[in-house]
Protein backbone atom coordinates (compact mmCIF):
# COMPACT_ATOMS: atom_id res chain seq x y z
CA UNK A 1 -11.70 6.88 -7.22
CA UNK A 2 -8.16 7.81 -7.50
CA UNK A 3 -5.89 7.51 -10.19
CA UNK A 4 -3.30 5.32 -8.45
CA UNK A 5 -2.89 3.95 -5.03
CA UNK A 6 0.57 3.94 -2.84
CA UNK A 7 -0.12 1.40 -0.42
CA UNK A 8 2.24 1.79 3.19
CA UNK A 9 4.51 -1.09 4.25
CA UNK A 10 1.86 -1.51 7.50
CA UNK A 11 -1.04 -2.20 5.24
CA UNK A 12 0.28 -5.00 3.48
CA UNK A 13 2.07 -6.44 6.40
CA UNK A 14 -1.47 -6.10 8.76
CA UNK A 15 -3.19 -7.71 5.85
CA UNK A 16 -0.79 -10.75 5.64
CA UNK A 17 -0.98 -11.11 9.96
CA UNK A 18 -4.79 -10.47 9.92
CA UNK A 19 -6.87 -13.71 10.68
CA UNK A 20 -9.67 -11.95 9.39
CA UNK A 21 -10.57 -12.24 5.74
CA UNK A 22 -12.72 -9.28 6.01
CA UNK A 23 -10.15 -7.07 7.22
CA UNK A 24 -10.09 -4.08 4.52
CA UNK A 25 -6.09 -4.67 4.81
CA UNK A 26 -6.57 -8.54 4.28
CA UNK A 27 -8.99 -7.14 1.52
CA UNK A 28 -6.57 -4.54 0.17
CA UNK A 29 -3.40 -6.90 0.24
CA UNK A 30 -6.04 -9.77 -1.62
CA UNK A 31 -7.16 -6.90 -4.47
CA UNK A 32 -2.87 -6.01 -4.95
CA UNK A 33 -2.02 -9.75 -5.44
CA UNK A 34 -4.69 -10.31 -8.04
CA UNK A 35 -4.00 -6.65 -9.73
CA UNK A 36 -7.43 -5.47 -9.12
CA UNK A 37 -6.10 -2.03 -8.99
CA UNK A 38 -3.62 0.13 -10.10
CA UNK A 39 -1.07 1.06 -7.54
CA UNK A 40 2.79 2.53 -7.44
CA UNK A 41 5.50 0.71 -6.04
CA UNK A 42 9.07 1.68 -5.72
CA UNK A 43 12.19 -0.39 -4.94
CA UNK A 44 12.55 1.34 -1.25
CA UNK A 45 9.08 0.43 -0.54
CA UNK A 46 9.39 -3.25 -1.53
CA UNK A 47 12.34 -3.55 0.07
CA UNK A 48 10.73 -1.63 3.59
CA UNK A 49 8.24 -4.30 3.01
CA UNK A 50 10.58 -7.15 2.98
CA UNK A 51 12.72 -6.09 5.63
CA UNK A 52 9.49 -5.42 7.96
CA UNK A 53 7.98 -8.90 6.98
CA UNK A 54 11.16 -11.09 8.14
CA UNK A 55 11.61 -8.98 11.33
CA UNK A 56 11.79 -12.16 13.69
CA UNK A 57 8.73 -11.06 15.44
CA UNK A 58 6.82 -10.72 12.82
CA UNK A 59 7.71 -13.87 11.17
CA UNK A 60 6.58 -15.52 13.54
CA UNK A 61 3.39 -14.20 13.66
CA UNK A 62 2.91 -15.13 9.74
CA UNK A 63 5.15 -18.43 9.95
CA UNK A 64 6.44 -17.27 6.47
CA UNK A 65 10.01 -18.79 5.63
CA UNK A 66 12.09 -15.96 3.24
CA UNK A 67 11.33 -17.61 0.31
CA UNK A 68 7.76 -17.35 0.78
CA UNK A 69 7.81 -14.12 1.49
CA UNK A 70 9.72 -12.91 -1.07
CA UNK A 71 6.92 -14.65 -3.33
CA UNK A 72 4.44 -12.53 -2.00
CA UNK A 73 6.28 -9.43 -2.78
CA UNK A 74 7.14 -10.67 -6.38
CA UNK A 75 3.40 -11.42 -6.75
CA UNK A 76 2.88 -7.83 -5.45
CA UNK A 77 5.45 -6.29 -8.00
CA UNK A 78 4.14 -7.95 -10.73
CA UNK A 79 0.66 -6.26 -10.33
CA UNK A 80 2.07 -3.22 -9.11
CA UNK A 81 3.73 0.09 -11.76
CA UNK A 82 7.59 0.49 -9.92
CA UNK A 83 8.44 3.61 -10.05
CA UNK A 84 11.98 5.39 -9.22
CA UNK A 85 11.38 8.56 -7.65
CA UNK A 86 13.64 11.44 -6.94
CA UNK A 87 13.30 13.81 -4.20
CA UNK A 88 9.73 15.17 -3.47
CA UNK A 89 10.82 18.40 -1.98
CA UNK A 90 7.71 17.46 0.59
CA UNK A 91 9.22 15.91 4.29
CA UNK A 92 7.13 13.45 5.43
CA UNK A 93 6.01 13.26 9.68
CA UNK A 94 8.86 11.02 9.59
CA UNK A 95 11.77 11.08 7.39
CA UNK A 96 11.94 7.23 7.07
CA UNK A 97 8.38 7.80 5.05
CA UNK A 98 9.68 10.66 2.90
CA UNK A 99 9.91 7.90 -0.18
CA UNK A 100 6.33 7.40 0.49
CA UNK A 101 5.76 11.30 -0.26
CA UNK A 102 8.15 11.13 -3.35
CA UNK A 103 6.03 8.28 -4.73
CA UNK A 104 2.64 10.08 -4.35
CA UNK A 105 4.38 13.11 -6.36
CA UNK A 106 4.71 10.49 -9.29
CA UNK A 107 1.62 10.42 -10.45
CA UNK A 108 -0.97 13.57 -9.85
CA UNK A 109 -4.50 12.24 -7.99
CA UNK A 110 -2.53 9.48 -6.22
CA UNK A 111 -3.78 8.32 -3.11
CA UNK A 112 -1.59 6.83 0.15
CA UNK A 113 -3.65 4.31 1.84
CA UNK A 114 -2.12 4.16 5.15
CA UNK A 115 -2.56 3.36 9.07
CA UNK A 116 -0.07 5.18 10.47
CA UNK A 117 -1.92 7.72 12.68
CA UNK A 118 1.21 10.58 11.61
CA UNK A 119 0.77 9.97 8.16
CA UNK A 120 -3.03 10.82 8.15
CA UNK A 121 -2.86 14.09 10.16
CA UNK A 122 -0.65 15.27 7.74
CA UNK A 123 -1.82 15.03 4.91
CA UNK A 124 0.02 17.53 2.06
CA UNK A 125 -2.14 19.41 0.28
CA UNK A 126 -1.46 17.88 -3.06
CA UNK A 127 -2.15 14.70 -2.42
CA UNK A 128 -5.07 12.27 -0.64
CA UNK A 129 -4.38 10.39 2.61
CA UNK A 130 -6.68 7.81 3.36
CA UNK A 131 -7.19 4.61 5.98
CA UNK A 132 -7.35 1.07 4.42
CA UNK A 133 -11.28 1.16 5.37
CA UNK A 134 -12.03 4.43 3.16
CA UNK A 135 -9.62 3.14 0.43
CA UNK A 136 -12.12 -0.36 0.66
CA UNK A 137 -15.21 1.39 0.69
CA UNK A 138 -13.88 3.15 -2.57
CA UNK A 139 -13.27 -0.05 -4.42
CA UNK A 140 -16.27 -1.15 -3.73
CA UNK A 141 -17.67 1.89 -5.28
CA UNK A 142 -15.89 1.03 -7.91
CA UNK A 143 -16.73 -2.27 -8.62
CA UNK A 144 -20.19 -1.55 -8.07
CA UNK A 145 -20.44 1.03 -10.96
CA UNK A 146 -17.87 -1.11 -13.03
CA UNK A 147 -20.98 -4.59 -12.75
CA UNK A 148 -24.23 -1.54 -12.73
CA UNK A 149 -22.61 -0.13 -16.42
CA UNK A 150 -21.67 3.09 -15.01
């Protein structure tokens, strides 16, 4: 299991939108708001995550008013480690992710859990790039050794 997680904007905002309470991003944004694992946040990235969340389209897919989503993301932050990072020196697929690369570099063994297809295929060397469904299949490794004594 990794060290630390760094969870992408499209993660959390598929697991709020998801009907589906088996959804590994339902289940990943679920195991963030009751701080069932560690995982790096940064001011950028909660603030990608609110701007993404009150896009008019995709409020009203979740029916959120600001307030409540802003409660989410304070939920989130208070489970989370924020972090401030400088430059990586690493340029993401897409520049607009290159704070995701600088918060990976923050902690060694840190893992982005991530759908965006770009992301994945390219993966840096120094750091793991997985989909919400490996990252679940992890935790449940996890919690499996944590309730066998392992």
């Amino acid at each position: 299991m990794p060290s630390v997680a760094v969870v992408d904007t499209n993660v959390v905002v598929s697991g709020l939108l998801t009907g589906d309470s088996d959804a590994p991003t339902r289940r990943i944004l679920d195991a963030m708001l009751l701080g069932r694992f560690p995982f790096l946040l940064s001011i950028e990235l909660l603030a990608e995550m609110r701007a993404v969340l009150l896009r008019p389209r995709i409020r009203v897919r979740h029916g959120l008013t600001h307030a409540e989503v802003d409660q989410i993301l304070q939920a989130i932050a208070a489970n989370g480690v924020i972090r401030e990072p400088g430059y990586s020196g690493a340029a993401a697929p897409d520049p607009g992710d290159n704070h995701l690369w600088a918060l990976l570099r923050v902690r060694p063994g840190s893992v982005l859990v991530t759908g965006d297809g770009a992301l994945l295929e390219a993966r840096p060397d120094w750091a793991e790039v997985m989909t919400p469904a490996v990252f679940v299949t992890l935790l449940e490794q996890q919690a499996g050794a944590s309730r066998g004594g392992s």
